[in-house]
N, C-alpha and C. Protein backbone atom coordinates (compact mmCIF):
# COMPACT_ATOMS: atom_id res chain seq x y z
N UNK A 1 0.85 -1.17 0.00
CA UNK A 1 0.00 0.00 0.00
C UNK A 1 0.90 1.23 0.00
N UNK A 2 0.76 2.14 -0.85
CA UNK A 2 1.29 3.53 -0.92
C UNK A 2 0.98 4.90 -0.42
N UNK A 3 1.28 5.80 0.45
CA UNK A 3 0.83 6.90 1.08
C UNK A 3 0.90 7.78 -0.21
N UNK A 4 -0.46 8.42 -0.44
CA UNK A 4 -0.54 9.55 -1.10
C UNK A 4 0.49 10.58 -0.81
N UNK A 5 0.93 11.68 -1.87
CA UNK A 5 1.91 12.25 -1.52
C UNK A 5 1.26 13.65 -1.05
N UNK A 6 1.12 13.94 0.18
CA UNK A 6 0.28 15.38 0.65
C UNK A 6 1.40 16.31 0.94
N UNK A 7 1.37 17.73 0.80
CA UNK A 7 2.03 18.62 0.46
C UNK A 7 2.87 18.38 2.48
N UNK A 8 3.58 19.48 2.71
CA UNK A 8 4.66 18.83 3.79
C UNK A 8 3.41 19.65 5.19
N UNK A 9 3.27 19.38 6.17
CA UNK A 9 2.24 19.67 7.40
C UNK A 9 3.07 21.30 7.43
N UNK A 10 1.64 22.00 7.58
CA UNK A 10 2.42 23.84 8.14
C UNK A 10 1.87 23.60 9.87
N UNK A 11 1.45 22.04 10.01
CA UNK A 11 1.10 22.31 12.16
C UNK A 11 2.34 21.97 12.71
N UNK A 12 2.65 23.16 13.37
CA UNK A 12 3.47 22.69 14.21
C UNK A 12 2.97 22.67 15.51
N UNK A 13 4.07 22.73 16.52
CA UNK A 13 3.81 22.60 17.83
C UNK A 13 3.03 23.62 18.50
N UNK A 14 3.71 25.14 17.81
CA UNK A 14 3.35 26.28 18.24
C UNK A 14 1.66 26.21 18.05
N UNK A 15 1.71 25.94 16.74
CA UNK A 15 0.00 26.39 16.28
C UNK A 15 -1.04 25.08 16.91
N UNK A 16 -0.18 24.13 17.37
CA UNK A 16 -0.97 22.72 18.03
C UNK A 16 -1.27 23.87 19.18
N UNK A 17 -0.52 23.82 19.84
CA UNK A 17 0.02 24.57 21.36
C UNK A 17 -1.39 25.54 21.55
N UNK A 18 -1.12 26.67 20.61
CA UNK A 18 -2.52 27.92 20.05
C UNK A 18 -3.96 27.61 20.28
N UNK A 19 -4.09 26.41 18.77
CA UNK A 19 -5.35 25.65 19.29
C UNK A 19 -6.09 25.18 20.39
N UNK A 20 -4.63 24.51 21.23
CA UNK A 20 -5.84 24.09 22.31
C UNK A 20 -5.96 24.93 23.68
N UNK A 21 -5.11 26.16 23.55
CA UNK A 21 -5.21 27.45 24.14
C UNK A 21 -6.19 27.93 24.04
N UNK A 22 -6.62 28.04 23.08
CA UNK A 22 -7.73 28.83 22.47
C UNK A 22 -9.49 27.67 22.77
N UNK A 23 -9.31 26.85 22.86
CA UNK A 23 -10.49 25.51 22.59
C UNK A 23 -10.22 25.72 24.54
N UNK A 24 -9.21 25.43 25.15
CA UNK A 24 -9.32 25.37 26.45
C UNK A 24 -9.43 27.10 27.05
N UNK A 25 -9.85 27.59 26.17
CA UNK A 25 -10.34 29.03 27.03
C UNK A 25 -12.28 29.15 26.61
N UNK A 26 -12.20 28.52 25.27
CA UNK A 26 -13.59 28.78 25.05
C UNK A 26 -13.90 27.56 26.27
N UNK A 27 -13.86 26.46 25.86
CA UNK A 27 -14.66 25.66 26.81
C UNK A 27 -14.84 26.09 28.75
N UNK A 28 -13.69 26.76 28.93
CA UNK A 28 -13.74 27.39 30.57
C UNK A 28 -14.71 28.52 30.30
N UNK A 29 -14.81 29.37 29.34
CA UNK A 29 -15.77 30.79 29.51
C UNK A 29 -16.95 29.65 29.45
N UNK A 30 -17.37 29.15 28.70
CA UNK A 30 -18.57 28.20 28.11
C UNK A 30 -19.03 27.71 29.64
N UNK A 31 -17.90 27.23 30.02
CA UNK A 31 -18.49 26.34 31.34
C UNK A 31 -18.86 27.19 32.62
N UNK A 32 -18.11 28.57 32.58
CA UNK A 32 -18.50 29.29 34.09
C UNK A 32 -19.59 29.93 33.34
N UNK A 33 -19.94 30.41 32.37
CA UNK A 33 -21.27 30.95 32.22
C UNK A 33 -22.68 30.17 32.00
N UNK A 34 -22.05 28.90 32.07
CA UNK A 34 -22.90 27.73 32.30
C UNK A 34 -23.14 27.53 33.82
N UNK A 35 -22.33 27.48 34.53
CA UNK A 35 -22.47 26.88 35.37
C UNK A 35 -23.05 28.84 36.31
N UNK A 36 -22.70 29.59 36.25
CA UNK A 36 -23.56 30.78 36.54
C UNK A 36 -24.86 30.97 36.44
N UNK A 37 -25.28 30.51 35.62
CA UNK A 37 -26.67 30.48 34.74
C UNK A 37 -27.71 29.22 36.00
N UNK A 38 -26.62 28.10 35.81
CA UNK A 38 -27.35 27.48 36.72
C UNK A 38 -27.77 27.59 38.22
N UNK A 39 -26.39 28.39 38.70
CA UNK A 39 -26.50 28.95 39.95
C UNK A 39 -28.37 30.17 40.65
N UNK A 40 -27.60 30.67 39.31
CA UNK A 40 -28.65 31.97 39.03
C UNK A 40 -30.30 31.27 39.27
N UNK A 41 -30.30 30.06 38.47
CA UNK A 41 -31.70 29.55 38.26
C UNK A 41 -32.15 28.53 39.60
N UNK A 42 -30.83 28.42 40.69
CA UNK A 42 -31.25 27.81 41.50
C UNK A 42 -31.79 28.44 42.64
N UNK A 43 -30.92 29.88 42.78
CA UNK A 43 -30.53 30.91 43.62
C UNK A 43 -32.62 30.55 44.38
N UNK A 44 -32.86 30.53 45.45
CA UNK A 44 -34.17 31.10 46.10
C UNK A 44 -34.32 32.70 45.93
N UNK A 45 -35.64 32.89 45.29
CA UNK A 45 -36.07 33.85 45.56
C UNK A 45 -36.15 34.62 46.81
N UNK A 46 -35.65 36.02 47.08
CA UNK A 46 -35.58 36.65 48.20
C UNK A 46 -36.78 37.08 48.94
N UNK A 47 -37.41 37.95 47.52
CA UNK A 47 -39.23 38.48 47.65
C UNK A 47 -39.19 39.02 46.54
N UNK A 48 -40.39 38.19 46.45
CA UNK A 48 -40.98 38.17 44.91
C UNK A 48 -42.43 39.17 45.13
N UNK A 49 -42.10 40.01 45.86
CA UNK A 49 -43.10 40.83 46.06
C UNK A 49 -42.88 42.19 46.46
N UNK A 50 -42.34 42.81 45.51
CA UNK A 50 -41.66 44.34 45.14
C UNK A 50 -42.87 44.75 45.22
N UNK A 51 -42.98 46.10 45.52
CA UNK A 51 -44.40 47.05 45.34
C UNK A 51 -44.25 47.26 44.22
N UNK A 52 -43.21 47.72 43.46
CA UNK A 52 -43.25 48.59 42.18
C UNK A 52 -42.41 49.09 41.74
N UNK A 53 -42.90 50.65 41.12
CA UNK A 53 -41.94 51.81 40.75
C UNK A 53 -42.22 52.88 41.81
N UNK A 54 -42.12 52.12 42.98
CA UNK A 54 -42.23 53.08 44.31
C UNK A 54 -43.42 53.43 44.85
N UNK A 55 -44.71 53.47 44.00
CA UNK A 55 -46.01 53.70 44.27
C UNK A 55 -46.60 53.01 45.69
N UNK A 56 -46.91 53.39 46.77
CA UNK A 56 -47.27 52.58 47.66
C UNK A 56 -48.94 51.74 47.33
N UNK A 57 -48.86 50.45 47.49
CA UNK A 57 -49.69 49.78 47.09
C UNK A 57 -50.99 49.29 48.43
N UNK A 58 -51.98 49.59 48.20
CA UNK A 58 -52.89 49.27 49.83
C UNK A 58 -53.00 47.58 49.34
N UNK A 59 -52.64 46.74 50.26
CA UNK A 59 -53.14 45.60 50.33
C UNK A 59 -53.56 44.34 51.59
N UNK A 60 -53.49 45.51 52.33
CA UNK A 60 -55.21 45.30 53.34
C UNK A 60 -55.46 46.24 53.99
N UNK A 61 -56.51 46.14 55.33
CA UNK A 61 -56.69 46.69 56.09
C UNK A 61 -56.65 46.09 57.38
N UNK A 62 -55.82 47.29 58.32
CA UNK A 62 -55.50 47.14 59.63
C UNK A 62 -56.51 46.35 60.15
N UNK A 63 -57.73 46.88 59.99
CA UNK A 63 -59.29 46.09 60.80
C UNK A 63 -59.19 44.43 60.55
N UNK A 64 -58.38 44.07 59.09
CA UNK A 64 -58.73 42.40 58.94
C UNK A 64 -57.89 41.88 59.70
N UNK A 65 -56.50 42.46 60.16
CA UNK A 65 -55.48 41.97 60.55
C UNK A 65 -55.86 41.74 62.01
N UNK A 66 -55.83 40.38 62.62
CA UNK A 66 -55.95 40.22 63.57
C UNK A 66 -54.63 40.97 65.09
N UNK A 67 -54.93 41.47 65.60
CA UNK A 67 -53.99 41.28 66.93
C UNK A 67 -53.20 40.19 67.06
N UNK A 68 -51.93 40.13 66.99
CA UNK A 68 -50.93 38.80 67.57
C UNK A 68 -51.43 38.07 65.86
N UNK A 69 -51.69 38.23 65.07
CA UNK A 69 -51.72 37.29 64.18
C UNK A 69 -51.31 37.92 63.00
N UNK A 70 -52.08 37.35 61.39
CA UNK A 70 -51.54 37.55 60.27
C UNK A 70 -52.48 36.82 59.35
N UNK A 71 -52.69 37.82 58.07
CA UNK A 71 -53.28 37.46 57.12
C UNK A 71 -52.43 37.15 55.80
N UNK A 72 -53.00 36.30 54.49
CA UNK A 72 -52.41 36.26 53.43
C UNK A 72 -53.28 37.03 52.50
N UNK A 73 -52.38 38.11 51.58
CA UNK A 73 -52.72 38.83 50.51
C UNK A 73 -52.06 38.66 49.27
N UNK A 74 -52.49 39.38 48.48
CA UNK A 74 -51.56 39.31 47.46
C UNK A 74 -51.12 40.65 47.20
N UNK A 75 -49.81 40.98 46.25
CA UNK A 75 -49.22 41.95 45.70
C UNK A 75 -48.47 41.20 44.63
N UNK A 76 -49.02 42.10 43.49
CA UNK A 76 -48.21 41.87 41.85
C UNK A 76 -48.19 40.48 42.01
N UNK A 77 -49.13 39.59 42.02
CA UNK A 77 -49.05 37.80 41.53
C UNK A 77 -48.87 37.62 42.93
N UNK A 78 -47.69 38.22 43.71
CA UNK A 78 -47.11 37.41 44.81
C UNK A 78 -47.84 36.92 46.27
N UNK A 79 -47.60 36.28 47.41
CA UNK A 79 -48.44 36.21 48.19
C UNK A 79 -47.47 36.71 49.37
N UNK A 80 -48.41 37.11 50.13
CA UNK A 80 -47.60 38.29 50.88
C UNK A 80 -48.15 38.30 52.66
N UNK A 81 -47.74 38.03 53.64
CA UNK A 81 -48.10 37.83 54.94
C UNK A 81 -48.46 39.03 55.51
N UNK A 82 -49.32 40.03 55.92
CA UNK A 82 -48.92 40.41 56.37
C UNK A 82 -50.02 40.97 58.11
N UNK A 83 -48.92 40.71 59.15
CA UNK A 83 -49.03 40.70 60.53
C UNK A 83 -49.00 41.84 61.51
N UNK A 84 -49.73 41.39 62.44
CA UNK A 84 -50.24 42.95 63.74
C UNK A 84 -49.84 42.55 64.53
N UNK A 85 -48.75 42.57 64.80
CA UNK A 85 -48.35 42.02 66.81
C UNK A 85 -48.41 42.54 67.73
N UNK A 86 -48.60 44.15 67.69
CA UNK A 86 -49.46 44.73 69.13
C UNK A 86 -50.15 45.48 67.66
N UNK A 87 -51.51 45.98 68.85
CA UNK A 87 -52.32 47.08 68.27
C UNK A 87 -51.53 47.70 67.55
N UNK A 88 -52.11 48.40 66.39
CA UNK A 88 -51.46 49.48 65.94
C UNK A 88 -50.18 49.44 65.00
N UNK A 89 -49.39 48.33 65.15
CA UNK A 89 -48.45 47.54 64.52
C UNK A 89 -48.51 46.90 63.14
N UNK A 90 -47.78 46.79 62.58
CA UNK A 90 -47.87 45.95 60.73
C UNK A 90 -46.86 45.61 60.23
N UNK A 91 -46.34 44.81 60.38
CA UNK A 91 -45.35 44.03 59.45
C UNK A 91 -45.93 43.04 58.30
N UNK A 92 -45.03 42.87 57.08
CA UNK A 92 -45.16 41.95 56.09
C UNK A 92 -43.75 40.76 55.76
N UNK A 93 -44.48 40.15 55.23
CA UNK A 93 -43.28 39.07 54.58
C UNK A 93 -43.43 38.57 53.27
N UNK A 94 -42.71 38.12 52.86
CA UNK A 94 -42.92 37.16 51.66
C UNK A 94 -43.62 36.07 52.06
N UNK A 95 -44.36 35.40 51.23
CA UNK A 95 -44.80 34.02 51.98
C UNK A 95 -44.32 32.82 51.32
N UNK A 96 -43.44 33.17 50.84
CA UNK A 96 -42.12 31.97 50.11
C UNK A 96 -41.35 31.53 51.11
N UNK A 97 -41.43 30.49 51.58
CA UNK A 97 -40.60 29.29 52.64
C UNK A 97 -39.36 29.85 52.11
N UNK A 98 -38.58 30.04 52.89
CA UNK A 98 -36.97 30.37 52.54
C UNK A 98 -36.13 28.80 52.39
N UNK A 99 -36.17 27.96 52.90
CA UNK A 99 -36.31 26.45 52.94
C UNK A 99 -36.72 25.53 51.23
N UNK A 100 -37.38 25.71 50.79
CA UNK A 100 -38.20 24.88 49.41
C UNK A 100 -38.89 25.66 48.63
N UNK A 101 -39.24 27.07 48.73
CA UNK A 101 -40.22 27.88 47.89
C UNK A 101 -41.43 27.21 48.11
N UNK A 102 -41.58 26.80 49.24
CA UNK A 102 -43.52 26.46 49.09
C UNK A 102 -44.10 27.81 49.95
N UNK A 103 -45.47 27.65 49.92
CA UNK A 103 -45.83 29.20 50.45
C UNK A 103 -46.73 28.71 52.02
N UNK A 104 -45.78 29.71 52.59
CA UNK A 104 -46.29 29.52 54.16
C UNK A 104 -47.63 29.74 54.43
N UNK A 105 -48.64 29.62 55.72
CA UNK A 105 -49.77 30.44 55.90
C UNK A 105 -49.67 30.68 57.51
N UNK A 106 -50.54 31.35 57.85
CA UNK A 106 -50.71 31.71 58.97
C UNK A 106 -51.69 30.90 59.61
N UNK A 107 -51.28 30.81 60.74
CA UNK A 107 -51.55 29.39 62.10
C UNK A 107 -51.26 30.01 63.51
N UNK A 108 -52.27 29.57 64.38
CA UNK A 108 -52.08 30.03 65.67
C UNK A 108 -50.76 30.01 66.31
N UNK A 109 -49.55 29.20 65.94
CA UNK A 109 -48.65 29.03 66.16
C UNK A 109 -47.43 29.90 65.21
N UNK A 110 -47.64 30.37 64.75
CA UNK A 110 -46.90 31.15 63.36
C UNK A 110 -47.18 31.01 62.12
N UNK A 111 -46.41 31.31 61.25
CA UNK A 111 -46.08 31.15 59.91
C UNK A 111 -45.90 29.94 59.65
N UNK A 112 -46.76 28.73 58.91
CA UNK A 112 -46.49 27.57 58.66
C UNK A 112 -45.85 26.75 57.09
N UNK A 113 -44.99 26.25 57.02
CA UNK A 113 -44.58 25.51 55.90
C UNK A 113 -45.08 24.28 55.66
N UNK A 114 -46.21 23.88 54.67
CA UNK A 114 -46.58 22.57 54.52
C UNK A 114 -45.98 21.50 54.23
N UNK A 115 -44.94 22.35 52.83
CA UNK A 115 -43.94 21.31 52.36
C UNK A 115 -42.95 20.09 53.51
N UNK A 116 -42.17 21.07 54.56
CA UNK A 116 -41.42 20.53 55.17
C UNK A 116 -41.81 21.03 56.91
N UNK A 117 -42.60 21.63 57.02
CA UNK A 117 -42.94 21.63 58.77
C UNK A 117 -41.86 23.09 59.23
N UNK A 118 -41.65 23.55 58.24
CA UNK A 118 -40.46 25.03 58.70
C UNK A 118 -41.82 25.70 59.71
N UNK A 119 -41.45 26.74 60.58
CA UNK A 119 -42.17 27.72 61.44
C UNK A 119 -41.36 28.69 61.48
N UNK A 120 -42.56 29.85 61.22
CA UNK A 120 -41.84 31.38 61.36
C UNK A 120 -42.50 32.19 61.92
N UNK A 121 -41.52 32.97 63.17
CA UNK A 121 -42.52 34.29 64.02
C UNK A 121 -43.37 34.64 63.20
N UNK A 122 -44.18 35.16 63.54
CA UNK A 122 -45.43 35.98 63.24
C UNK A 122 -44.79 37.60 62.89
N UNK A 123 -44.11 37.76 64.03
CA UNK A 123 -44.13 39.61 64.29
C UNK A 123 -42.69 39.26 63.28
N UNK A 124 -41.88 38.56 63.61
CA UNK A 124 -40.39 39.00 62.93
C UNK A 124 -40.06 37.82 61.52
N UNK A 125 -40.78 36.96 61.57
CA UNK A 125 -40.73 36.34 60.42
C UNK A 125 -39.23 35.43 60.46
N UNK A 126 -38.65 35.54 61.76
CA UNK A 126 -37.72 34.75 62.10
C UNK A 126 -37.92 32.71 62.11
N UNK A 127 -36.93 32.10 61.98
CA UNK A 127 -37.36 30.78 61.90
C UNK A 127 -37.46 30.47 63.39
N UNK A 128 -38.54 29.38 63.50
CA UNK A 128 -38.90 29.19 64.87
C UNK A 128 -38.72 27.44 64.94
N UNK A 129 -38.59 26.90 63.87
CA UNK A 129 -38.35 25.32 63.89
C UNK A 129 -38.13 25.23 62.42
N UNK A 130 -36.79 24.28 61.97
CA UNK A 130 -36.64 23.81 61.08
C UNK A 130 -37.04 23.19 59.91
N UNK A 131 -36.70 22.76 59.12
CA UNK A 131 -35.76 22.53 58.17
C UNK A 131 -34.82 24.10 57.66
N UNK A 132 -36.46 25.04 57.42
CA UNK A 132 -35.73 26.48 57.17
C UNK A 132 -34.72 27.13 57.72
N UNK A 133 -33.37 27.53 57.50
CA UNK A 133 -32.36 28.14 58.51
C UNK A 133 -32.29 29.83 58.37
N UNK A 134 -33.27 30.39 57.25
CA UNK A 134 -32.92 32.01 56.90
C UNK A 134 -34.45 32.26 56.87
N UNK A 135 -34.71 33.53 57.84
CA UNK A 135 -36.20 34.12 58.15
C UNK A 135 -36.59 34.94 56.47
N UNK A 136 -37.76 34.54 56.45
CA UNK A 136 -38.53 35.24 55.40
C UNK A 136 -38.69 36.76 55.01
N UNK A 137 -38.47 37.07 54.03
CA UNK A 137 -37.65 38.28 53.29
C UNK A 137 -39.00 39.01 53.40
N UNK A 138 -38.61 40.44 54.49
CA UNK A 138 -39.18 40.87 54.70
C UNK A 138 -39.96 42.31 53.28
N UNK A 139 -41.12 42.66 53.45
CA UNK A 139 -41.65 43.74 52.69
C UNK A 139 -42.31 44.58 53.39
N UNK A 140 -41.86 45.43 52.76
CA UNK A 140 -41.75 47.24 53.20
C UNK A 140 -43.40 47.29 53.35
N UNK A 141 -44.21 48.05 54.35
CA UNK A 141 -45.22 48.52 54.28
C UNK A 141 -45.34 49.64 55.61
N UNK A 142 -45.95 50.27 55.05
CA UNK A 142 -46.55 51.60 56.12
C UNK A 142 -48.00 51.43 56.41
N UNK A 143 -48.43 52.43 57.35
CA UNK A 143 -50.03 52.09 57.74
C UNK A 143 -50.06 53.72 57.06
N UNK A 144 -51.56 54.11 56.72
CA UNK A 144 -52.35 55.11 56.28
C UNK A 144 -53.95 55.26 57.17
N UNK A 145 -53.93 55.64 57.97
CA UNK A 145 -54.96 55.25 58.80
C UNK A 145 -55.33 53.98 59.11
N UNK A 146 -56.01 53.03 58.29
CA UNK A 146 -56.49 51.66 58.50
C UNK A 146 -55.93 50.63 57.52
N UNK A 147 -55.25 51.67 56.33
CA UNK A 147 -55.11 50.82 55.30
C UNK A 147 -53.64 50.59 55.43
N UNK A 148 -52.93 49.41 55.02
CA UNK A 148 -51.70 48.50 54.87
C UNK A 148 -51.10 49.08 53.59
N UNK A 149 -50.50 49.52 53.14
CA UNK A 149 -49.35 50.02 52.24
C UNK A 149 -48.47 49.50 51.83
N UNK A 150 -47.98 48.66 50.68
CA UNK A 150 -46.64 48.31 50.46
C UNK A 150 -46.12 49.51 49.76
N UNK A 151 -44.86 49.62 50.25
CA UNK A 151 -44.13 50.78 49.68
C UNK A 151 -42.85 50.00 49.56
């Protein structure tokens, strides 16, 4: 058998060398913006319940909100806790389990997680029993006489 006669190789070492310089830089950018992307898409939501473009939004009233307790509302899609722990008082939360993204509710005992049994204060939205280890991302609201405000 006879080798065809092909003109003499212009690869050398250098331009071998180049190539896989070049192939081992794309594949590292390729892979951290891969692997960013995935991070990004795993990341838990903090609060998915922005008011806006600053506009304060009413989404309840002081009167529904029990004393020592807490209702669920909504704002922009999201579901949103929000609690009276003395008279006169109003805090909100996200109602996204910081734990699994399932959505907490309110229970004589706190903030409840169905998914996994997490518990969270009422007034501070702090974890009160596990699996969850980071308290629920709090949202901004003011009172207006009776009415609840996200701002």
């Amino acid at each position: 058998m006879t080798t065809p006669n092909l003109p003499p190789s212009t690869h050398t070492a250098a331009t071998h060398s180049a190539c896989t310089h070049l192939s081992r830089r794309a594949l590292l950018v390729a892979g951290g913006a891969g692997t960013a992307l995935a991070l990004a898409a795993c990341a838990p939501a903090r609060n998915g319940a922005d008011s806006g473009a600053g506009t304060p939004t009413e989404i309840a009233l002081l009167s529904d909100v029990p004393v020592g307790g807490a209702v669920a509302v909504m704002l922009n899609g999201s579901q949103v806790i929000v609690s009276q722990p003395t008279e006169g008082t109003v805090v909100a939360f996200s109602a996204i389990c910081t734990h699994a993204g399932c959505m907490v509710a309110p229970e004589k005992t706190g903030l409840s997680c169905p998914c996994h049994q997490s518990l969270f204060d009422t007034a501070t939205g702090a974890v009160l029993q596990g699996p969850a280890t980071e308290p629920l991302a709090e949202v901004s609201v003011t009172l207006d006489g009776d009415r609840v405000l996200a701002t």
